[in-house]
C-alpha atoms as a PDB file:
ATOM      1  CA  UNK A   1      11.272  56.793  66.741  1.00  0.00           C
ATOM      2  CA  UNK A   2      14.134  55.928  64.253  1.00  0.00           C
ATOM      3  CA  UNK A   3      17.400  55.799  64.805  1.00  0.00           C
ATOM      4  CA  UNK A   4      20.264  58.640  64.392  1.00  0.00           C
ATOM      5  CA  UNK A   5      23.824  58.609  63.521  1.00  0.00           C
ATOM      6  CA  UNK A   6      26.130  60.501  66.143  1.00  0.00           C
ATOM      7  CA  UNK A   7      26.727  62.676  62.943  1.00  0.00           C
ATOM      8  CA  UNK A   8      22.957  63.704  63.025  1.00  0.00           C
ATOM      9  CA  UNK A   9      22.846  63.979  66.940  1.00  0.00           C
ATOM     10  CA  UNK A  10      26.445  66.381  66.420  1.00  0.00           C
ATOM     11  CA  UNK A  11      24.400  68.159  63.812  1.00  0.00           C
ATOM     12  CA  UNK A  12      21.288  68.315  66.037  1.00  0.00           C
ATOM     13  CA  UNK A  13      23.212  69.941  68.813  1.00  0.00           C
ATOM     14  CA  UNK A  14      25.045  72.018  66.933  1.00  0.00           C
ATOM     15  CA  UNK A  15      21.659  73.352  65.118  1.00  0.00           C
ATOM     16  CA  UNK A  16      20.075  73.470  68.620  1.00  0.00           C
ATOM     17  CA  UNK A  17      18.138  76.561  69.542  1.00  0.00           C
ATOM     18  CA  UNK A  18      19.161  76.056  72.881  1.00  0.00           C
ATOM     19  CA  UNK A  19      21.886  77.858  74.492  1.00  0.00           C
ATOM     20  CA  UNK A  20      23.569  76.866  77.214  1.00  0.00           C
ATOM     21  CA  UNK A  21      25.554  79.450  79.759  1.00  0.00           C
ATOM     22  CA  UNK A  22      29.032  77.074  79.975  1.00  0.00           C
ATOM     23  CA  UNK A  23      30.228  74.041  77.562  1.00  0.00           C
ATOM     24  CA  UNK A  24      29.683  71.598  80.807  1.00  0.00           C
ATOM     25  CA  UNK A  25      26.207  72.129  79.880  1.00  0.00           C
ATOM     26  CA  UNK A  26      26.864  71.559  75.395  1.00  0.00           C
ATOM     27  CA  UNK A  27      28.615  68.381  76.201  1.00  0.00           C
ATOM     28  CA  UNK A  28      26.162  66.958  79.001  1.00  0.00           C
ATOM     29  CA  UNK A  29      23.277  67.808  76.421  1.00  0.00           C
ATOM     30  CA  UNK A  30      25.414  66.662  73.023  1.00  0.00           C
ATOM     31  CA  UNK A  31      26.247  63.253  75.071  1.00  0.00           C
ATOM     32  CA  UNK A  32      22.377  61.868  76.047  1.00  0.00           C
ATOM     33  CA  UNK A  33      21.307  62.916  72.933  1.00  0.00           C
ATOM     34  CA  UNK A  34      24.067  60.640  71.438  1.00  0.00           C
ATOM     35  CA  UNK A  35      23.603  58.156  74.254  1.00  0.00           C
ATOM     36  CA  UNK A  36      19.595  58.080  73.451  1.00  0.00           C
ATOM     37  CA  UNK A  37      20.282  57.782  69.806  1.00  0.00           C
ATOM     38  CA  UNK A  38      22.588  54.363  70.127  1.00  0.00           C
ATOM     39  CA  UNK A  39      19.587  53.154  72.726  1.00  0.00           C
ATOM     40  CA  UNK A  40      17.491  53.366  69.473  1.00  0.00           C
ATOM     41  CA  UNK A  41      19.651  50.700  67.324  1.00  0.00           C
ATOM     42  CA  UNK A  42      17.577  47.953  66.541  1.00  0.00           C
ATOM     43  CA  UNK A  43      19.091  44.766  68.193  1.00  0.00           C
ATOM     44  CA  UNK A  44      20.026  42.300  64.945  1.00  0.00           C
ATOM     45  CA  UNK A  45      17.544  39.365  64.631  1.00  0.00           C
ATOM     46  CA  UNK A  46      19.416  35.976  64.586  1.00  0.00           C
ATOM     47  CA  UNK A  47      18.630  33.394  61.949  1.00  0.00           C
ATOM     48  CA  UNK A  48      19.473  30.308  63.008  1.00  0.00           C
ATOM     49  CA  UNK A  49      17.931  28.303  60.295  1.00  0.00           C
ATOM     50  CA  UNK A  50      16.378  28.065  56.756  1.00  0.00           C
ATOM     51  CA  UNK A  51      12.996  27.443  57.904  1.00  0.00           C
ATOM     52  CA  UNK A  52      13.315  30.471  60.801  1.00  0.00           C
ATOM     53  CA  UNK A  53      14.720  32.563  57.868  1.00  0.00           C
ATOM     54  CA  UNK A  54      11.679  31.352  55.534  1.00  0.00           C
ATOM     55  CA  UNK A  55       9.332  33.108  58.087  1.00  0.00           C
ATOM     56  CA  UNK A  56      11.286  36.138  58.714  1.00  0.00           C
ATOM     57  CA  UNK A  57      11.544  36.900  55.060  1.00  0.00           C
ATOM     58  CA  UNK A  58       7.702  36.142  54.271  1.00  0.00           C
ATOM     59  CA  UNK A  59       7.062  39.116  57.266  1.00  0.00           C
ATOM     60  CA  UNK A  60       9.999  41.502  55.870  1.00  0.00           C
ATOM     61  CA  UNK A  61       8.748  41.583  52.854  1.00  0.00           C
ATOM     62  CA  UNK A  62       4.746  42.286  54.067  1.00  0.00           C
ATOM     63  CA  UNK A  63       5.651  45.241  56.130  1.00  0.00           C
ATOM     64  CA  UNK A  64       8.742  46.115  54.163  1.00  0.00           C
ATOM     65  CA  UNK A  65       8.944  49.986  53.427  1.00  0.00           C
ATOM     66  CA  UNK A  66      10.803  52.265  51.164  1.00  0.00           C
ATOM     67  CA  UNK A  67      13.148  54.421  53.138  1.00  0.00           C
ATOM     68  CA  UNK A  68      12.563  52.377  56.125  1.00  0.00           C
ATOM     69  CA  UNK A  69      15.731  51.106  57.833  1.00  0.00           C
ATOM     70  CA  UNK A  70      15.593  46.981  57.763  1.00  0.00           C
ATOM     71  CA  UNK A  71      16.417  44.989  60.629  1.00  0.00           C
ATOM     72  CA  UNK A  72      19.931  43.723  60.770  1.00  0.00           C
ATOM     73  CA  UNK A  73      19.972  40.289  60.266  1.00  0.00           C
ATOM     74  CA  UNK A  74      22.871  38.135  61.258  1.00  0.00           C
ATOM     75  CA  UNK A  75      23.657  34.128  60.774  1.00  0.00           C
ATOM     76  CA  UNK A  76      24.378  31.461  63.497  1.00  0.00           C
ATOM     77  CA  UNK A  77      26.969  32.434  66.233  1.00  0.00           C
ATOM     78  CA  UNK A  78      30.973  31.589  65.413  1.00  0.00           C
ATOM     79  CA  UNK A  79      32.282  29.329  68.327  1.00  0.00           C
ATOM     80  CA  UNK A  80      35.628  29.414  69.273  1.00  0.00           C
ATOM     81  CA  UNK A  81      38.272  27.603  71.522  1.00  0.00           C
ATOM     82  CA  UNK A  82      41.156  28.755  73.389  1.00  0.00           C
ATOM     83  CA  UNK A  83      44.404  27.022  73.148  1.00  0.00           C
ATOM     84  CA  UNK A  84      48.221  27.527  74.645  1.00  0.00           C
ATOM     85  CA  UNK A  85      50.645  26.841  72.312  1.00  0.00           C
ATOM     86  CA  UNK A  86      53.688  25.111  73.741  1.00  0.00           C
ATOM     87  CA  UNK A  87      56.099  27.895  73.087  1.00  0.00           C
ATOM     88  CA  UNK A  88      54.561  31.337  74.345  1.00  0.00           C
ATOM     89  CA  UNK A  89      54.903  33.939  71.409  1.00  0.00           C
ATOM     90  CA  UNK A  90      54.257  38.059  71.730  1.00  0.00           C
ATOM     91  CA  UNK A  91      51.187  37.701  69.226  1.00  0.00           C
ATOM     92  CA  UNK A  92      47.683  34.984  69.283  1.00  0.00           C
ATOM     93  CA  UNK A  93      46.508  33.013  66.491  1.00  0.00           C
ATOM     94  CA  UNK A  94      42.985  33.350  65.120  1.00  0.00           C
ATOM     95  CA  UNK A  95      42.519  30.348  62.913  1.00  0.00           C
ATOM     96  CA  UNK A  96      39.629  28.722  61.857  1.00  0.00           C
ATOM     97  CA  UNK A  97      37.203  27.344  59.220  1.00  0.00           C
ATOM     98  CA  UNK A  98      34.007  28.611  57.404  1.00  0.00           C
ATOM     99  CA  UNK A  99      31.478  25.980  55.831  1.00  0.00           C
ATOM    100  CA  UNK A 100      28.794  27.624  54.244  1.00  0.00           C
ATOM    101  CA  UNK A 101      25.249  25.407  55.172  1.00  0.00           C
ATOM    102  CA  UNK A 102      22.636  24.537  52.619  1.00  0.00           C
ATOM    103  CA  UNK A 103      18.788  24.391  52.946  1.00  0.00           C
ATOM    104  CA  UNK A 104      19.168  20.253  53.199  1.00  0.00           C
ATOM    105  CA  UNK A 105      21.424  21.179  56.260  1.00  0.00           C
ATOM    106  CA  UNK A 106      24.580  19.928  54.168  1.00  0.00           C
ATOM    107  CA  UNK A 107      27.962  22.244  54.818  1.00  0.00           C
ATOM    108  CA  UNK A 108      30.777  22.987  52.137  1.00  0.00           C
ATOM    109  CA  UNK A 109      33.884  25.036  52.419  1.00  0.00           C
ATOM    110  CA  UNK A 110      33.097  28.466  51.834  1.00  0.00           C
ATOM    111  CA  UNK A 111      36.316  29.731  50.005  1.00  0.00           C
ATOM    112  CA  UNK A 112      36.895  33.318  49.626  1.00  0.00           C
ATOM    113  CA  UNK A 113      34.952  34.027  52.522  1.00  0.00           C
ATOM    114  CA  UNK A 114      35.667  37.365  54.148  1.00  0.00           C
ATOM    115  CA  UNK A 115      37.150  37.517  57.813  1.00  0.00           C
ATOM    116  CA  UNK A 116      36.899  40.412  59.143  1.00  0.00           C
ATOM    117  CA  UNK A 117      39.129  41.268  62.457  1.00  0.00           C
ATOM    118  CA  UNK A 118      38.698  44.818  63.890  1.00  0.00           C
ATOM    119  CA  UNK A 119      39.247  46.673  60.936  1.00  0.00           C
ATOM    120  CA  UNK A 120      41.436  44.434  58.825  1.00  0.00           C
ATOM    121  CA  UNK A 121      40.228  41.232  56.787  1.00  0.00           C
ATOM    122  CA  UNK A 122      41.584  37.948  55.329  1.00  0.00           C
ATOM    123  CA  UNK A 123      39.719  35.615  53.327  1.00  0.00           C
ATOM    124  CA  UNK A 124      39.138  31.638  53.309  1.00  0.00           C
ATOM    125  CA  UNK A 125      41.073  29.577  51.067  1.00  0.00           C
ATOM    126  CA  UNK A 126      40.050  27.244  48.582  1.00  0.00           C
ATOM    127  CA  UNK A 127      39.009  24.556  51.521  1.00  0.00           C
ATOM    128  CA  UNK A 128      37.457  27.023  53.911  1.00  0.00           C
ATOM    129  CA  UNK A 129      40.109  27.716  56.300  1.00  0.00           C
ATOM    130  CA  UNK A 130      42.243  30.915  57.304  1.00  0.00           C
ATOM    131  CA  UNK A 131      44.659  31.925  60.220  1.00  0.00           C
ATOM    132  CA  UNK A 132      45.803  35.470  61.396  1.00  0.00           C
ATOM    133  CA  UNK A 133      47.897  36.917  64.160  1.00  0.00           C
ATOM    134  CA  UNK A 134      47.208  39.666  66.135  1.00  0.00           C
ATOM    135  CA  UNK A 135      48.359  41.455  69.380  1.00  0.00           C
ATOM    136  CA  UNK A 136      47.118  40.713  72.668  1.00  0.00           C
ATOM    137  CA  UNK A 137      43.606  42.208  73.670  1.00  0.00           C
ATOM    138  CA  UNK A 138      40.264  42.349  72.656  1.00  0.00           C
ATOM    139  CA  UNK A 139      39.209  41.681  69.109  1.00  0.00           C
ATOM    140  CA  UNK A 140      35.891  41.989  67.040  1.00  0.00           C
ATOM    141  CA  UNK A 141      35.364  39.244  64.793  1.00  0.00           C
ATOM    142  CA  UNK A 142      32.814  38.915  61.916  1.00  0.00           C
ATOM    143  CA  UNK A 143      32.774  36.205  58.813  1.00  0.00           C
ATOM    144  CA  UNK A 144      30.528  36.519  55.786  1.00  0.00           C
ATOM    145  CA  UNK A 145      30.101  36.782  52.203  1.00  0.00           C
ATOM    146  CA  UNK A 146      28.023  38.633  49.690  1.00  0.00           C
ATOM    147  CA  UNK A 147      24.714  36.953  49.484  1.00  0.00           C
ATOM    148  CA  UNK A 148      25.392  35.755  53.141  1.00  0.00           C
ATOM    149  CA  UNK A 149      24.208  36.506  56.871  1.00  0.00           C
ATOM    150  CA  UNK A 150      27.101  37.275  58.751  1.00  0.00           C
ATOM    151  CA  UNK A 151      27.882  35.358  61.315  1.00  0.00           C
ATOM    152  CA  UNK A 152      29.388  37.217  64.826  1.00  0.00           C
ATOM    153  CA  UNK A 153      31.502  36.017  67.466  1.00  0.00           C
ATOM    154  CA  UNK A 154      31.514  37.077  70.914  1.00  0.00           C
ATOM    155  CA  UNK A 155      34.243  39.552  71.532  1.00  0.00           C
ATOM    156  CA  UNK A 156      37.806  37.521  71.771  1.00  0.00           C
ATOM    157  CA  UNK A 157      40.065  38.396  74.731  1.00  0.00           C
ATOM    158  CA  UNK A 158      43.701  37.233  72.804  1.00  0.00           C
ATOM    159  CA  UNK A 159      46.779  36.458  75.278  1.00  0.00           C
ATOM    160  CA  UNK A 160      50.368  36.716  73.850  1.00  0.00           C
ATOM    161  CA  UNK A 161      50.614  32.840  72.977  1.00  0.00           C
ATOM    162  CA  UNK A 162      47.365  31.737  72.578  1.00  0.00           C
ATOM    163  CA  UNK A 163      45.692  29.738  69.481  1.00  0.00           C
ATOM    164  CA  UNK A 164      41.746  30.351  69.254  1.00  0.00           C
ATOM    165  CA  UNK A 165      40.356  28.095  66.764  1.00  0.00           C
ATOM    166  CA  UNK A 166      37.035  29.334  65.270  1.00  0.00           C
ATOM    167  CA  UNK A 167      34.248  27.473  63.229  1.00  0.00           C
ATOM    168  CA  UNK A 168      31.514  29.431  61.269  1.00  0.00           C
ATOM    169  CA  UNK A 169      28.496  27.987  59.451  1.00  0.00           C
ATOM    170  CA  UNK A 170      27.082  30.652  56.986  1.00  0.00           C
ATOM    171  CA  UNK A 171      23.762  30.658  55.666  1.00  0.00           C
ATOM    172  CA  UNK A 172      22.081  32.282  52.423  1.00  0.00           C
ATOM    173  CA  UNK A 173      20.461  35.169  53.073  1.00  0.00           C
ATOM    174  CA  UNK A 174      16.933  34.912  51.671  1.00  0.00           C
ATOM    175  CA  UNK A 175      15.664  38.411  51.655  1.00  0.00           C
ATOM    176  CA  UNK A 176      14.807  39.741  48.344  1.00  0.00           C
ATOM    177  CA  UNK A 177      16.345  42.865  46.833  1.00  0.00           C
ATOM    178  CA  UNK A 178      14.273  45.592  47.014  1.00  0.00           C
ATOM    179  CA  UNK A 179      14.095  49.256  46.437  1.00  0.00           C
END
């Protein structure tokens, strides 16, 4: 079974040929077929290094087929640490560095990287590096380029005040374009 958006599940329920007597019953139905078709999401395969993504390429492109959704692929794991600054602010830091790493295992600055932060971005300067404040909570953040497996960070739990350093090591991505 593929996968569905919750557009196509609306669209499914909507189209439905069942009929149900009260809307308790719509919205119980409408929310495990949207609850079945997020089960379906294929997990993303971590590549943690050239020769792992040597391997995984050599098998994508064997059993790769047109039309086919790919597996999402995503690059090695951003770390992070939490710091206090001395003087407690309203808003958090998220500062940090991206270093792109080459086959011989050698890292550069990656400038113009994008940083991606919920739903708003900054990019890497000309050495790598890039800071941003945001409000207290939880925040999403992702760090890649084009040409480049993203690399994820577990979900970041900001306190007014804090300072949370990240480092990210991207890799090439070595999957062929294909139709």
């Amino acid at each position: 079974l593929g996968s569905i958006s919750s557009y196509q599940a609306h669209e499914l329920f909507m189209n439905s040929p069942f009929r149900f007597p009260v809307n308790v019953g719509k919205a119980a139905f409408f929310l495990s077929v949207t609850a079945w078709a997020v089960s379906c999401r294929q997990q993303p395969i971590q590549v943690l290094d050239y020769a792992q993504a040597k391997r995984l390429t050599t098998k994508y492109v064997s059993q790769y087929k047109p039309g086919k959704m790919p597996a999402y692929w995503v690059g090695p794991s951003t770390t992070y640490t939490r710091l206090r600054r001395a003087k407690s602010a309203e808003d958090a830091i998220i500062a940090g560095h991206v270093d792109e790493r080459e086959e011989n295992g050698t890292l550069r600055p990656s400038p113009g990287a994008i940083i991606s932060i919920d739903r708003g971005h900054v990019f890497a300067d000309e050495n790598g590096n890039y800071a941003q404040a945001v409000t207290p909570g939880r925040h999403t953040l992702r760090i890649g380029w084009v040409g480049m497996l993203w690399s994820e960070a577990e979900p970041l739990r900001a306190q007014a005040g804090d300072s949370i350093r990240t480092s990210s090591q991207l890799l090439h991505d070595p999957r062929p374009l294909m139709n």
